[in-house]
PDB file of N, CA and C in Angstrom:
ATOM      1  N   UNK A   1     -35.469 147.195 -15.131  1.00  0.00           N
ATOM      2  CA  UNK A   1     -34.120 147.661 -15.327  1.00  0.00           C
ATOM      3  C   UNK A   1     -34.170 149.035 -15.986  1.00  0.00           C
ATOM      4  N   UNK A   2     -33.211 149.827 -15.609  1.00  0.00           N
ATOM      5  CA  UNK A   2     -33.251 151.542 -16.166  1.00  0.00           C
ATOM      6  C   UNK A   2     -32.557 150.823 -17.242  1.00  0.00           C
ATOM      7  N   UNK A   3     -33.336 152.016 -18.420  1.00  0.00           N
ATOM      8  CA  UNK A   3     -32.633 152.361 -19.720  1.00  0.00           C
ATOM      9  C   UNK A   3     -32.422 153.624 -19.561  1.00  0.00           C
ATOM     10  N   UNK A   4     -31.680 154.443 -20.718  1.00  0.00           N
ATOM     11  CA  UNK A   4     -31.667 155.888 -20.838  1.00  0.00           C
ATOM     12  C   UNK A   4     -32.378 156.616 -21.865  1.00  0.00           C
ATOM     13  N   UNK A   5     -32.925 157.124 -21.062  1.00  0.00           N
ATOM     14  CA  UNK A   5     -34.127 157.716 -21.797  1.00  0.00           C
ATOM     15  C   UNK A   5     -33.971 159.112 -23.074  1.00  0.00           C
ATOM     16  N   UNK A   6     -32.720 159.306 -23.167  1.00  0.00           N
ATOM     17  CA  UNK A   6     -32.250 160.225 -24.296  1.00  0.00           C
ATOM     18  C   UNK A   6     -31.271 159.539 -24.772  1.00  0.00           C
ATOM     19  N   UNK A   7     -31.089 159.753 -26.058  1.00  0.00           N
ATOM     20  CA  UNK A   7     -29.354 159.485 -26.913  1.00  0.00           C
ATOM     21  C   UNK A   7     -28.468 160.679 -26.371  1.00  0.00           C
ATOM     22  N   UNK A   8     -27.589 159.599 -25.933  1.00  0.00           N
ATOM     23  CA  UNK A   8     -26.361 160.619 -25.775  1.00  0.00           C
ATOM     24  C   UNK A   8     -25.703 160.803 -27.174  1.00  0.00           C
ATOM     25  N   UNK A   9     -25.372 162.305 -26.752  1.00  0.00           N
ATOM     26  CA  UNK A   9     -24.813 162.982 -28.329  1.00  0.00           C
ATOM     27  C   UNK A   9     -23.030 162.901 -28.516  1.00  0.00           C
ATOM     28  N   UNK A  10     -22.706 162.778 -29.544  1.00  0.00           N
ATOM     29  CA  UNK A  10     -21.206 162.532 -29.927  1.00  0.00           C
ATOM     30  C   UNK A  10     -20.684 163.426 -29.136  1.00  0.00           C
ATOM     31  N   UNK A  11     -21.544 164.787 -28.982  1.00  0.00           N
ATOM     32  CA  UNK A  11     -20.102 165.492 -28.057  1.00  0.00           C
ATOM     33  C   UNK A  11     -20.033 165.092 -26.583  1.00  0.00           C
ATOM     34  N   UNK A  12     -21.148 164.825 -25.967  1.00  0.00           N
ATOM     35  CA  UNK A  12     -21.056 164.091 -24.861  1.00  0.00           C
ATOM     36  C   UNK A  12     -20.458 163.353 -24.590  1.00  0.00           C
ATOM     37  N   UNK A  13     -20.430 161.904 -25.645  1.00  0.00           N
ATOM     38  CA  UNK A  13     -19.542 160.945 -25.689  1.00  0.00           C
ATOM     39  C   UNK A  13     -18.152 161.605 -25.840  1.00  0.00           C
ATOM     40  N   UNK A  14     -18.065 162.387 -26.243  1.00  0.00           N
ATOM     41  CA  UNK A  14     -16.382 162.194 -25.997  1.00  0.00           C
ATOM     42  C   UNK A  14     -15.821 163.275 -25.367  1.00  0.00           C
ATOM     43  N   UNK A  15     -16.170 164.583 -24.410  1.00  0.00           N
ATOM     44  CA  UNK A  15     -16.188 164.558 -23.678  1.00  0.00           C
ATOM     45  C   UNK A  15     -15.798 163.842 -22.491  1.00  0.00           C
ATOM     46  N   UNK A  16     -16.736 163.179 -22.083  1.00  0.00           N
ATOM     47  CA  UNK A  16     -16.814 161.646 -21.278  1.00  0.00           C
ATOM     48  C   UNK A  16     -15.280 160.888 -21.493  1.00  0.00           C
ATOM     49  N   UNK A  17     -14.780 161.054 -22.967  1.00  0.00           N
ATOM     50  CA  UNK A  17     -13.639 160.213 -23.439  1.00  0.00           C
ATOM     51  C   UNK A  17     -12.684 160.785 -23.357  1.00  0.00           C
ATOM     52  N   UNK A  18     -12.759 162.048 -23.305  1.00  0.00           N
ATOM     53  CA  UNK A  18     -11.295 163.249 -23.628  1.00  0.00           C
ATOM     54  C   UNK A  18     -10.083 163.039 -22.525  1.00  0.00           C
ATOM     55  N   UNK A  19     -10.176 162.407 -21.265  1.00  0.00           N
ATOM     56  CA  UNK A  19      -9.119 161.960 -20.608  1.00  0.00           C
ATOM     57  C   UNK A  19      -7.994 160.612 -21.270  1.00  0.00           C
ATOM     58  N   UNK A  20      -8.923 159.690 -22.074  1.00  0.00           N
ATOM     59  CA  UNK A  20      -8.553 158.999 -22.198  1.00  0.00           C
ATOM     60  C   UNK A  20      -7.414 158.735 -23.462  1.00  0.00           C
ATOM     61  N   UNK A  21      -6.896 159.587 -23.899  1.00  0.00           N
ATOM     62  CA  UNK A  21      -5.671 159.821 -24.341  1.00  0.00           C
ATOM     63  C   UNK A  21      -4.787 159.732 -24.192  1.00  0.00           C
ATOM     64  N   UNK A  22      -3.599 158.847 -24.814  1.00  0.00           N
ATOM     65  CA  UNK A  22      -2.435 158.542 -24.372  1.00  0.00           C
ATOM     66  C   UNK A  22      -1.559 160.088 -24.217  1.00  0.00           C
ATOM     67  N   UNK A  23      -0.669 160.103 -23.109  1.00  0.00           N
ATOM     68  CA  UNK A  23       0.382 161.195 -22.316  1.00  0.00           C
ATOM     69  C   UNK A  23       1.456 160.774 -23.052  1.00  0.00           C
ATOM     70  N   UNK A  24       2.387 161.756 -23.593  1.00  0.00           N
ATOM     71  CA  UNK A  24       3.562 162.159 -24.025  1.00  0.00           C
ATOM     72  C   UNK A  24       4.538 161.897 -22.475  1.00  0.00           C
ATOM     73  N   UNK A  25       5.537 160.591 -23.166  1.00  0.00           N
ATOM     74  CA  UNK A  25       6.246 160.192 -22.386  1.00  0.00           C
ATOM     75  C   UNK A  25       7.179 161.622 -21.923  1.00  0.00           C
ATOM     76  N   UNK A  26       7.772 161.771 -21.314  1.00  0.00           N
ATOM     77  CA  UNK A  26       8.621 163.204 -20.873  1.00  0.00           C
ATOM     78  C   UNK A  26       9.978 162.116 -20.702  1.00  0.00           C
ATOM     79  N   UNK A  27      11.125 162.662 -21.108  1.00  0.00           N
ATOM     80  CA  UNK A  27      12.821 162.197 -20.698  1.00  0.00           C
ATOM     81  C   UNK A  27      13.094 163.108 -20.636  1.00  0.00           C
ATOM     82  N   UNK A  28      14.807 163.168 -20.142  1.00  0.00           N
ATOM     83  CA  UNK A  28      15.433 164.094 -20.166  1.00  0.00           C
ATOM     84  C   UNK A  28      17.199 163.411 -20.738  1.00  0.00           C
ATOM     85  N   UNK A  29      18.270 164.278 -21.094  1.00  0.00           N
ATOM     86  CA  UNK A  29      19.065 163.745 -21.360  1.00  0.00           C
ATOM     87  C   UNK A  29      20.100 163.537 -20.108  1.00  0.00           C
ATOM     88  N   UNK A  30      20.904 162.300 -20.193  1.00  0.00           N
ATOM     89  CA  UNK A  30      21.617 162.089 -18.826  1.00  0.00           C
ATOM     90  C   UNK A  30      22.780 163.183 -18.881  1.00  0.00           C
ATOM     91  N   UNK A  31      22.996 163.477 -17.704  1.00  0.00           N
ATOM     92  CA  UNK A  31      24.400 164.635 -17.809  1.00  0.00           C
ATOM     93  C   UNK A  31      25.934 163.829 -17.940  1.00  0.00           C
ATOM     94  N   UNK A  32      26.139 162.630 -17.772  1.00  0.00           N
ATOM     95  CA  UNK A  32      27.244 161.619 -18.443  1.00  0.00           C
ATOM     96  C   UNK A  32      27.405 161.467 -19.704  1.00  0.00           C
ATOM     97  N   UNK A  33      26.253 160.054 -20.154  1.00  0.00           N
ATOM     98  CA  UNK A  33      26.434 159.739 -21.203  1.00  0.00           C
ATOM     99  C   UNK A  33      25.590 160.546 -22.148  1.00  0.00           C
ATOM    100  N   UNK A  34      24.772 161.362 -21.885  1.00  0.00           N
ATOM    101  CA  UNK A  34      23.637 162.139 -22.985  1.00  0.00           C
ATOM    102  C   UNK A  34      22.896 160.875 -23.407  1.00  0.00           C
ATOM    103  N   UNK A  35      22.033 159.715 -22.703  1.00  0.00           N
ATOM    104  CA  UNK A  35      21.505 158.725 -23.209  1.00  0.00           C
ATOM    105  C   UNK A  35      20.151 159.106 -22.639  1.00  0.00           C
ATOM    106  N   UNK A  36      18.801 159.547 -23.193  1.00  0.00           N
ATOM    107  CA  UNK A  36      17.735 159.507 -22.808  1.00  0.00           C
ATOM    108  C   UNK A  36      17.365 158.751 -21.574  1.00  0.00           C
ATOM    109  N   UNK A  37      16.655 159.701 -20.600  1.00  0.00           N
ATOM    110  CA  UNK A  37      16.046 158.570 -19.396  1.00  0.00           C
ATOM    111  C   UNK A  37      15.151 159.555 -18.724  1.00  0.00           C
ATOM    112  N   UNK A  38      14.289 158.445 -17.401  1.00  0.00           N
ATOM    113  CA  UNK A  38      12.946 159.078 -17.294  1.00  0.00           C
ATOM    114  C   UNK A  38      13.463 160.424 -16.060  1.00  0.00           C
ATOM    115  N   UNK A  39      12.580 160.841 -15.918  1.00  0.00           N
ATOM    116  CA  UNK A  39      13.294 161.911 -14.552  1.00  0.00           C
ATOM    117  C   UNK A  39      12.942 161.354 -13.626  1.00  0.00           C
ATOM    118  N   UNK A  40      14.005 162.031 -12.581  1.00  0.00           N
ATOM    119  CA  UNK A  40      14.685 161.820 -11.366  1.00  0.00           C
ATOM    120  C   UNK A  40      14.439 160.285 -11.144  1.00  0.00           C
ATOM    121  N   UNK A  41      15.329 159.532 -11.884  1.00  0.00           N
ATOM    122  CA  UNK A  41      15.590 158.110 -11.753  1.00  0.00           C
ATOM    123  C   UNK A  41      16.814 157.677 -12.471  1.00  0.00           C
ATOM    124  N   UNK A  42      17.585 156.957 -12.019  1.00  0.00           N
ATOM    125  CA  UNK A  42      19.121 156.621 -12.195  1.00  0.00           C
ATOM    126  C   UNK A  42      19.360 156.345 -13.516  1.00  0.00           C
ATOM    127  N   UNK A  43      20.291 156.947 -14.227  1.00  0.00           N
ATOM    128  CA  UNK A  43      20.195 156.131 -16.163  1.00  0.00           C
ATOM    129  C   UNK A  43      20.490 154.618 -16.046  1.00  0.00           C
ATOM    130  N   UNK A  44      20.174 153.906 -16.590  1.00  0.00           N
ATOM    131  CA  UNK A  44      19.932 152.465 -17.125  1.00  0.00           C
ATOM    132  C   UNK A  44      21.466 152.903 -17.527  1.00  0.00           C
ATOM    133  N   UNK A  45      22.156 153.340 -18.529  1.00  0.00           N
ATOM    134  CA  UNK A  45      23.261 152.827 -18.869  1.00  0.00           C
ATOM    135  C   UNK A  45      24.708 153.327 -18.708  1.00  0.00           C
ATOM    136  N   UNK A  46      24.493 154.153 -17.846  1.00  0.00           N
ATOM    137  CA  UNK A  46      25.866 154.623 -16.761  1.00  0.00           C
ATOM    138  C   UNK A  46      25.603 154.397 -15.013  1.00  0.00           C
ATOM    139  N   UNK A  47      24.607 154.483 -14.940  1.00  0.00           N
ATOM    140  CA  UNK A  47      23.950 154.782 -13.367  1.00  0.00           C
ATOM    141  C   UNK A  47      24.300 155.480 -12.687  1.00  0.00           C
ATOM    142  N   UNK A  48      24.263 156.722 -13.069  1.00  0.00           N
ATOM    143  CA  UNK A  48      24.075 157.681 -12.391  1.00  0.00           C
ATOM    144  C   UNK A  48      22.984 158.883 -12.104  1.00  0.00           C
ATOM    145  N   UNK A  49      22.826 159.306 -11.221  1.00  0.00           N
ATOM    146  CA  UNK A  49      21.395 159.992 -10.537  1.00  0.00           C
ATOM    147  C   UNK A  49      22.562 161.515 -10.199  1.00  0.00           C
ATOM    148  N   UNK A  50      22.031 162.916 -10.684  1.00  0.00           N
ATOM    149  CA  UNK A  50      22.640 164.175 -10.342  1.00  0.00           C
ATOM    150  C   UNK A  50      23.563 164.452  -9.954  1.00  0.00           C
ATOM    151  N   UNK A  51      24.522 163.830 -10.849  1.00  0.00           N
ATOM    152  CA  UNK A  51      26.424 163.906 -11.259  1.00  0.00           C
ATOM    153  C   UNK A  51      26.612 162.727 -10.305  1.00  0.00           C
ATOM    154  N   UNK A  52      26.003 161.768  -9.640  1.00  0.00           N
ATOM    155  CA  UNK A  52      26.690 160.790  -8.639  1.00  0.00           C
ATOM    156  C   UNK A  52      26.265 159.350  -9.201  1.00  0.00           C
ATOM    157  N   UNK A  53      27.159 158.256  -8.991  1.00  0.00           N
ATOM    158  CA  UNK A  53      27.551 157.380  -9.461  1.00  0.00           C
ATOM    159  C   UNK A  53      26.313 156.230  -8.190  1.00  0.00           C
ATOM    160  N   UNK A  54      25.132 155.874  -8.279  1.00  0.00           N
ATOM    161  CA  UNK A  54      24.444 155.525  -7.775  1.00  0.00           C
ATOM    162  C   UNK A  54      24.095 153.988  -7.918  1.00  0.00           C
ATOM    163  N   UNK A  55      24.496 153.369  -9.270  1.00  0.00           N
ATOM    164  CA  UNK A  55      23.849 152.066  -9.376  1.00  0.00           C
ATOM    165  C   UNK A  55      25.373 151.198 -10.420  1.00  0.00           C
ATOM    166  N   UNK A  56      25.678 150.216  -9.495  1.00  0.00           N
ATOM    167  CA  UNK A  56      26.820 149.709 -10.495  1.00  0.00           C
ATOM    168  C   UNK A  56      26.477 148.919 -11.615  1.00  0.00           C
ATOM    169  N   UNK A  57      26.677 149.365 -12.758  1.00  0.00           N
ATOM    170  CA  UNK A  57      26.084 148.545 -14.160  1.00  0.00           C
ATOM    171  C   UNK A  57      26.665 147.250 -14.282  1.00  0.00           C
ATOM    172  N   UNK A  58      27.937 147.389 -14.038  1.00  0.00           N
ATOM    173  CA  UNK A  58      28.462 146.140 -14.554  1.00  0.00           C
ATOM    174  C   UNK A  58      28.083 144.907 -13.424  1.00  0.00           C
ATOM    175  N   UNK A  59      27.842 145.104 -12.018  1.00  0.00           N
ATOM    176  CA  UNK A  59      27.139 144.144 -11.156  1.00  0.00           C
ATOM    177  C   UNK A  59      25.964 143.780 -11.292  1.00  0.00           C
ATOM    178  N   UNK A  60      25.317 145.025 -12.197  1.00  0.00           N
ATOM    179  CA  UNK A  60      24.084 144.429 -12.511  1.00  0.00           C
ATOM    180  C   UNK A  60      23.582 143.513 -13.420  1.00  0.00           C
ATOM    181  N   UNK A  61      24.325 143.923 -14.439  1.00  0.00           N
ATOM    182  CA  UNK A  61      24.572 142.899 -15.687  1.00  0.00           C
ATOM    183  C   UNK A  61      25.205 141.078 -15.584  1.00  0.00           C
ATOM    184  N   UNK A  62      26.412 141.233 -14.485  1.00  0.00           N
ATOM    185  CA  UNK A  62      26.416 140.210 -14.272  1.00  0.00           C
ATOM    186  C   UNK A  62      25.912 139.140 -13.366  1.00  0.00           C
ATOM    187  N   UNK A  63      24.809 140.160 -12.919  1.00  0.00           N
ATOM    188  CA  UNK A  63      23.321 138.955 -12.005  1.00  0.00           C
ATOM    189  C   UNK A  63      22.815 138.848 -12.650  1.00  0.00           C
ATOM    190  N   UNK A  64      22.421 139.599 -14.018  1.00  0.00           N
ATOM    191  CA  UNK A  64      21.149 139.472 -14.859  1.00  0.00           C
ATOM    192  C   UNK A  64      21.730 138.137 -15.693  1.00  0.00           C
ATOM    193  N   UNK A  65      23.233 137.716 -16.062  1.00  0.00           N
ATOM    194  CA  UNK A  65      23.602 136.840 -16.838  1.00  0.00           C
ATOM    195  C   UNK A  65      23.389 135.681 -16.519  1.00  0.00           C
ATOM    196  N   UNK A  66      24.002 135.750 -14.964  1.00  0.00           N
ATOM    197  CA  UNK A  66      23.911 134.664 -13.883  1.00  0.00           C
ATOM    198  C   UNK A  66      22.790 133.674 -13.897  1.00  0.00           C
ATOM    199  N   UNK A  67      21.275 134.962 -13.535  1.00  0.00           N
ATOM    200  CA  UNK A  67      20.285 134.647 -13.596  1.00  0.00           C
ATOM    201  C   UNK A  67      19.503 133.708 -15.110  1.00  0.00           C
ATOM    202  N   UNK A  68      20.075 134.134 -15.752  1.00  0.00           N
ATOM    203  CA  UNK A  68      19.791 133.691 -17.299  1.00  0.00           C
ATOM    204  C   UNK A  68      20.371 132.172 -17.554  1.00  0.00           C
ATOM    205  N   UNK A  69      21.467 132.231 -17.241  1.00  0.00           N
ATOM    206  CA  UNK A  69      22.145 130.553 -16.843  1.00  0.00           C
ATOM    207  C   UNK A  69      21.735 129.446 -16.512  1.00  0.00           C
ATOM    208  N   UNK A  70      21.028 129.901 -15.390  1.00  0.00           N
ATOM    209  CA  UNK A  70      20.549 128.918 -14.000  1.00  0.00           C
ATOM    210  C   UNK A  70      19.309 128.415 -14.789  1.00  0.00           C
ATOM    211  N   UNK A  71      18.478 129.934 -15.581  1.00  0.00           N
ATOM    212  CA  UNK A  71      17.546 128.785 -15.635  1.00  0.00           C
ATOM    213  C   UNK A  71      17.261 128.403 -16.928  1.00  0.00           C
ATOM    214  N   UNK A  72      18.108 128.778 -18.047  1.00  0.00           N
ATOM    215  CA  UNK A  72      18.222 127.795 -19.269  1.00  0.00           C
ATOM    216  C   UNK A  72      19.565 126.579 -18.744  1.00  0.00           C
TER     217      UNK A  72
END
């Protein structure tokens, strides 16, 4: 079986590691409600996507309740 035949050195090692850093989430503010959300994806709490009214909240909420019902 191969071993390695030198010590790898701390800067090597991390190097090797330097990708592995957590990324700075990025938002932006919604142009409705000013409620933080991710880009180019509909806000969670108006639903809307670039001034247009794209996802109905309140239908959504009341499947999510629905759903919650059935199975407690």
């Amino acid at each position: 079986m191969g071993l390695p035949s030198k010590k790898r050195t701390p800067r090597s090692r991390d190097d090797r590691r330097s990708h592995h850093a957590l990324k700075k989430i990025v938002t932006k503010k919604c142009e409705k409600c000013g409620e933080p959300t991710l880009p180019h994806r509909a806000c969670a709490t108006c639903g809307t996507y670039k001034g247009k009214q794209t996802v109905n909240v309140e239908k959504r909420i009341l499947r999510k309740t629905k759903k919650t019902k059935k199975i407690s």
